[in-house]
Protein backbone atom coordinates (compact mmCIF):
# COMPACT_ATOMS: atom_id res chain seq x y z
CA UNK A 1 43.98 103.34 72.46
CA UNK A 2 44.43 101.33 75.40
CA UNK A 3 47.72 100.72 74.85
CA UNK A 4 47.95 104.76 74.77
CA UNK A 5 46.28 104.93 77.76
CA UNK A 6 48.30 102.19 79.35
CA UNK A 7 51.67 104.22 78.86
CA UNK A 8 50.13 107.52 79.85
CA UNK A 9 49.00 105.99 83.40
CA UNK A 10 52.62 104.56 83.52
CA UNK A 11 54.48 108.04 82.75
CA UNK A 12 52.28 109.42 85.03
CA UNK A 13 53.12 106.93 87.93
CA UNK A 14 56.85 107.74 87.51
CA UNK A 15 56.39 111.06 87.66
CA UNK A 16 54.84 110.84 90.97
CA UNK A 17 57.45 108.65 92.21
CA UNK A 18 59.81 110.76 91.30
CA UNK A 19 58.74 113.53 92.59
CA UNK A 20 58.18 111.47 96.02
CA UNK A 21 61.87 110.40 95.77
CA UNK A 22 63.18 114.30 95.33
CA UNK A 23 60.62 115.38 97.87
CA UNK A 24 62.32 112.79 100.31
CA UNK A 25 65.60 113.38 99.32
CA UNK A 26 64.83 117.21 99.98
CA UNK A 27 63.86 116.29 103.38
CA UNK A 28 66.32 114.26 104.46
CA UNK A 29 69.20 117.10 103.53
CA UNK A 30 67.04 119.63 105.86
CA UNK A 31 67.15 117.57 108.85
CA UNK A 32 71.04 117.09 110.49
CA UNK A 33 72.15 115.74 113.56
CA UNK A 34 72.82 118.62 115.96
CA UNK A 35 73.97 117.10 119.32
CA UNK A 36 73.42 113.89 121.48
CA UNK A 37 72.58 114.14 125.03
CA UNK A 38 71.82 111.37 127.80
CA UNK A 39 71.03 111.51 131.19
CA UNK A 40 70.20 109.10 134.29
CA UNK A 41 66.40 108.98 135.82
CA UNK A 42 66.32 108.04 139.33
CA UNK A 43 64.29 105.03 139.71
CA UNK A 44 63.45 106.24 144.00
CA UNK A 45 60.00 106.39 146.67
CA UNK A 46 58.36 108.64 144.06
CA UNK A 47 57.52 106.05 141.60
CA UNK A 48 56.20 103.72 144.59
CA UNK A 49 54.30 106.63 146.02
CA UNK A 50 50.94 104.86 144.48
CA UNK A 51 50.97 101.02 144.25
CA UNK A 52 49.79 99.27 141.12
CA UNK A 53 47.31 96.49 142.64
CA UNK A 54 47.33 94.23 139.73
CA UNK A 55 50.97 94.29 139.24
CA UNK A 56 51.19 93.95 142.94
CA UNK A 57 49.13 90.43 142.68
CA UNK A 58 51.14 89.38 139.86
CA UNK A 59 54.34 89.97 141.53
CA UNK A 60 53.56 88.27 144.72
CA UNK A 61 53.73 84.67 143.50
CA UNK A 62 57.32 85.22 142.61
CA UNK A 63 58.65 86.83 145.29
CA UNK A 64 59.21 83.75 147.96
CA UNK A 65 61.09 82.33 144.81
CA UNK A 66 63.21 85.77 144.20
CA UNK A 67 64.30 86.85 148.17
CA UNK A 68 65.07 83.57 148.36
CA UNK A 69 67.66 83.94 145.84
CA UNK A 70 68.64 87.60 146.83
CA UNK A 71 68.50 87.48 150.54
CA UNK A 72 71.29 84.95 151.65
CA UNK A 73 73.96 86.88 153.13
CA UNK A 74 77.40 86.42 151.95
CA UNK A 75 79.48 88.84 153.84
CA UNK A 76 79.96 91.82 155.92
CA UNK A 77 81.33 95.72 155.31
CA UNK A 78 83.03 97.40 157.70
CA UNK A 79 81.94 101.28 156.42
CA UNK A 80 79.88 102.46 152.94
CA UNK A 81 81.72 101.34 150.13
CA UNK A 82 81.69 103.66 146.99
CA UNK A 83 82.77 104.02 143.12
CA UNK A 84 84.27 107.76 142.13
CA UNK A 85 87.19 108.81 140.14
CA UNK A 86 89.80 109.28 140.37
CA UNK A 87 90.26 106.30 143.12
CA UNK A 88 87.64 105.12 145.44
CA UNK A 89 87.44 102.48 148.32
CA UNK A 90 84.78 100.09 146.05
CA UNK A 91 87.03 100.05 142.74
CA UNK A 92 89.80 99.86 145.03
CA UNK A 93 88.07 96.57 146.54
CA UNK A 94 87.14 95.27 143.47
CA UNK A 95 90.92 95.66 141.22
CA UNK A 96 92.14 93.43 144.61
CA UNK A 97 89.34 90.87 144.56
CA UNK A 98 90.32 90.68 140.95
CA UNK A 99 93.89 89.87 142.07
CA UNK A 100 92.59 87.38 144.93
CA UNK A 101 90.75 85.54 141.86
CA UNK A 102 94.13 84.55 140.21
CA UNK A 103 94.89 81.79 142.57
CA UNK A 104 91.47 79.39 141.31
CA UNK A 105 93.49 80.15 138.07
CA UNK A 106 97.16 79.31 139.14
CA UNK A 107 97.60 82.98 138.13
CA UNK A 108 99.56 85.58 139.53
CA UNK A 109 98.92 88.96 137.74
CA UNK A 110 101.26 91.80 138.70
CA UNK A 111 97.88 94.13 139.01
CA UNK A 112 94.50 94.64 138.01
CA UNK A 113 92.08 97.08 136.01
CA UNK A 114 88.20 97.15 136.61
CA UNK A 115 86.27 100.00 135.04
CA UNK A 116 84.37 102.48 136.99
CA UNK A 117 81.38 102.07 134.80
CA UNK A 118 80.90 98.79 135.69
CA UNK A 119 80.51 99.99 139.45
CA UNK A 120 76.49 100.06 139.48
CA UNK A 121 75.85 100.16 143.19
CA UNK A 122 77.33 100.60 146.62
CA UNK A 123 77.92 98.48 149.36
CA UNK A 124 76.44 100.02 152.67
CA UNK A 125 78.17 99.05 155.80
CA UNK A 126 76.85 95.96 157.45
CA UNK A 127 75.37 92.72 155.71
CA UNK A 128 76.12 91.91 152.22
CA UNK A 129 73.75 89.95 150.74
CA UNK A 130 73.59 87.88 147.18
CA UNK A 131 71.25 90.86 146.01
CA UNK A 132 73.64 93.41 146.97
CA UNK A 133 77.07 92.05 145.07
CA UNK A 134 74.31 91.86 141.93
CA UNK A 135 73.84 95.59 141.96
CA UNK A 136 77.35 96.34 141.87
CA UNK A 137 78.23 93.82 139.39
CA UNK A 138 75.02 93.12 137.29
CA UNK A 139 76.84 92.45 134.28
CA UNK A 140 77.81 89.16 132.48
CA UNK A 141 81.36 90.13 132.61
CA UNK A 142 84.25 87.07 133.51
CA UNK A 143 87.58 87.35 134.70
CA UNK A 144 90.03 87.62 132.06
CA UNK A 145 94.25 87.11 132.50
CA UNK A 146 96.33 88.44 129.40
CA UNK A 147 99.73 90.03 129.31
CA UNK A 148 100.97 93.61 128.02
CA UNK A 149 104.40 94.66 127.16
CA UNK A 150 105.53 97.63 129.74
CA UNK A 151 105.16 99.90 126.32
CA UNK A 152 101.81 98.83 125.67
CA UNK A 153 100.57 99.29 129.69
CA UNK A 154 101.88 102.90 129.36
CA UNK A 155 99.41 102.96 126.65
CA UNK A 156 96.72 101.37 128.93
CA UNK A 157 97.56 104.12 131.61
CA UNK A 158 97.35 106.93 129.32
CA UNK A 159 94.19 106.10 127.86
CA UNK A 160 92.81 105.65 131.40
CA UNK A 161 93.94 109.15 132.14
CA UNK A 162 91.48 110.57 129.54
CA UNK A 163 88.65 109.68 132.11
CA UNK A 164 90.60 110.69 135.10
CA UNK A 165 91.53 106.75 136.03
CA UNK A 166 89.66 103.69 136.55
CA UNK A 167 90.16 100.77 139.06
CA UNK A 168 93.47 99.38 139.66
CA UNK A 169 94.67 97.25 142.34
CA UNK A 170 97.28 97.78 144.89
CA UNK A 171 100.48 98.83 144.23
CA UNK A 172 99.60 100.67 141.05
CA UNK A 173 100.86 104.95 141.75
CA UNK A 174 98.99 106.58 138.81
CA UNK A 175 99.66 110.81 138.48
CA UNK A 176 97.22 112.04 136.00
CA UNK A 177 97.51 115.94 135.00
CA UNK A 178 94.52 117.81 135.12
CA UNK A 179 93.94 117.89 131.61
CA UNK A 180 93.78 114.15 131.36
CA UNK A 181 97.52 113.55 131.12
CA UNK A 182 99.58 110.25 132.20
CA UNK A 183 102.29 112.33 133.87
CA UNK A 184 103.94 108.74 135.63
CA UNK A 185 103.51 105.46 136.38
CA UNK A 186 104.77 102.90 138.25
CA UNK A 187 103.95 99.53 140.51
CA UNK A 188 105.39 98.78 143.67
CA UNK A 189 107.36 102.06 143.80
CA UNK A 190 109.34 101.18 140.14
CA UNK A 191 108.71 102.60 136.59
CA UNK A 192 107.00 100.77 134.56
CA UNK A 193 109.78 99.02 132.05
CA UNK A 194 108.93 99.80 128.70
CA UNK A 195 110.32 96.39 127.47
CA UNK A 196 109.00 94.17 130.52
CA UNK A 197 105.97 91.85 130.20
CA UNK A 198 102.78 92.26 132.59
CA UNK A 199 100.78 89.86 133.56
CA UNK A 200 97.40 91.88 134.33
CA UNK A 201 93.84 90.91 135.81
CA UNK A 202 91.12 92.39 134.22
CA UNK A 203 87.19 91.61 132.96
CA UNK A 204 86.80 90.11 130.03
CA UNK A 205 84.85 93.39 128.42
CA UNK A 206 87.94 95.16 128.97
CA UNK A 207 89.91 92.64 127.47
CA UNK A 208 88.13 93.21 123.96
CA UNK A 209 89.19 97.02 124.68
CA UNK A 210 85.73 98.71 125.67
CA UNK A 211 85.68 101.51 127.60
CA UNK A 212 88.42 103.48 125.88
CA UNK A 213 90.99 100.81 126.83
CA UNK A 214 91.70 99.93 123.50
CA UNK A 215 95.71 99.05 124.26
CA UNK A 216 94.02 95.57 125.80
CA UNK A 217 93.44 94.37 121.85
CA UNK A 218 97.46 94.16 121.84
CA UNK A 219 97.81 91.36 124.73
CA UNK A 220 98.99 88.05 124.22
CA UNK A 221 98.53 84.95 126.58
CA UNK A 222 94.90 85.53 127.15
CA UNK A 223 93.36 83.23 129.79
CA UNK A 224 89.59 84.13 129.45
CA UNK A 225 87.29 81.63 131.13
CA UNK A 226 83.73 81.49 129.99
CA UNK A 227 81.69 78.92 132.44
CA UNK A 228 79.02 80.77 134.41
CA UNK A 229 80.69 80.58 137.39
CA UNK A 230 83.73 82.91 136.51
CA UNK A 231 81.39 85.85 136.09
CA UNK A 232 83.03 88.43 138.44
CA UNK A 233 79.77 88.59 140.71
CA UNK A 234 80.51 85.04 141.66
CA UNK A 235 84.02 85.83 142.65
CA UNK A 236 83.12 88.60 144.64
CA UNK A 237 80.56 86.86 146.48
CA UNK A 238 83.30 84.05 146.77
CA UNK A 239 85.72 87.05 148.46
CA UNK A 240 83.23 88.07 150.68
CA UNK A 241 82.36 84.33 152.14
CA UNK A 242 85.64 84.05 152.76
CA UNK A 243 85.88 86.66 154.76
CA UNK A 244 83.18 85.32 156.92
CA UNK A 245 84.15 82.66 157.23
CA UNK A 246 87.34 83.72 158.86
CA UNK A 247 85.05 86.05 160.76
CA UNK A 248 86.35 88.96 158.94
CA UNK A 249 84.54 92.18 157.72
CA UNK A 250 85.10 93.37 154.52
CA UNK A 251 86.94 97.22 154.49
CA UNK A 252 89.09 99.04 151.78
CA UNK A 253 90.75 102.34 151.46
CA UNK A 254 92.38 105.09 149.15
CA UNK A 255 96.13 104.74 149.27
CA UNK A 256 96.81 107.34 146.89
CA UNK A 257 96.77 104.85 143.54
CA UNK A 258 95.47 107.29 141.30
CA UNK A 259 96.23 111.13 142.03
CA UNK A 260 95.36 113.71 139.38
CA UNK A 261 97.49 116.98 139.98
């Protein structure tokens, strides 16, 4: 009898799990993935409008510690420096910093790529401090040398033409059709030869072929440091002292590198 009873209590228990499993099963086949959609809040005034005391307080013991860190000033703009596609006089700044890097690296790349994502901020005009080059760079991305084949930096072009361009440095002439097109290419007024190698500054992140620039996975020769001090913040900070120190202000403009038409 209780062995009877036993078996009954068992049937009955995988019934109910069954019935749990087909019930979830049901479930999951009603619900489907529609869309995805993202969008950027504005972290502004509005959220300061009303100070939290308490975090106030809390904040206040570390903030000799943090301006201190943030505040020293490392350079000097002369106008509002910006990121936008298709060329802009930030990205345009930071492709030729890239190329000012090579020499710490006996390198000599023929030209640069920095993604316009990984423009966060903008420089106003006047001081730069150590604060301000960490908004536009906050990333752990490193400078990163590697060389394409002329066939495979067609490829790189192209794919850049899908988001209507990204940062390259001087001498780069990009024409991009309006529906995202590489209509020509060249550097320093000549095609790019198909059978030529490139040697090309870039960040490391772009290197591994994020962003759409997947042709980077096909270099060869790849110089990528990975000490601290290589991270691309540094070398633009480097840049900018520079600059001072030669009593130079820091400028850039749009020579026509990337035109979409």
């Amino acid at each position: 009898m209780q062995q009877y009873d036993f078996m009954k209590k068992k049937a009955i228990l995988m019934n109910g799990m069954a019935a749990c499993l087909l019930t979830l099963t049901a479930c999951s086949r009603h619900y489907q993935l529609a869309s995805v959609e993202r969008t950027r809040i504005l972290i502004d005034q509005r959220y300061d409008a009303t100070a939290d005391v308490d975090a106030t307080k809390w904040m206040e013991a570390y903030k000799p510690k943090v301006d201190s860190m943030m505040s020293p000033r490392v350079g000097k703009t002369a106008k509002y420096l910006a990121a936008y596609r298709p060329e802009s006089e930030l990205s345009n700044l930071l492709t030729d910093i890239l190329m000012w890097g090579g020499k710490a690296f006996h390198e000599q790349p023929d030209f640069a790529v920095y993604n316009m994502g990984g423009i966060r901020a903008a420089f106003a005009q006047g001081d730069v401090s150590v604060g301000d080059v960490i908004e536009v760079a906050p990333f752990e991305n490193k400078i990163c040398f590697l060389t394409l084949k002329g066939e495979q930096v067609l490829e790189l072009f192209s794919q850049m033409a899908l988001n209507d361009g990204e940062g390259v440095s001087h001498g780069v002439q990009l024409v991009i059709s309006k529906d995202h097109r590489l209509l020509s290419a060249k550097l320093h007024g000549k095609d790019i030869d198909p059978a030529a190698d490139y040697r090309i500054a870039t960040l490391d992140y772009l290197a591994q072929g994020n962003d759409g620039m997947v042709a980077f996975k096909k270099a060869t020769n790849i110089l990528s440091p990975t000490s601290e001090e290589n991270n691309i913040r540094f070398i633009i900070m480097n840049y900018f002292r520079e600059k001072m120190a030669g009593g130079q202000t820091v400028d850039a403009v749009k020579e026509g590198r990337v035109i979409i038409k």
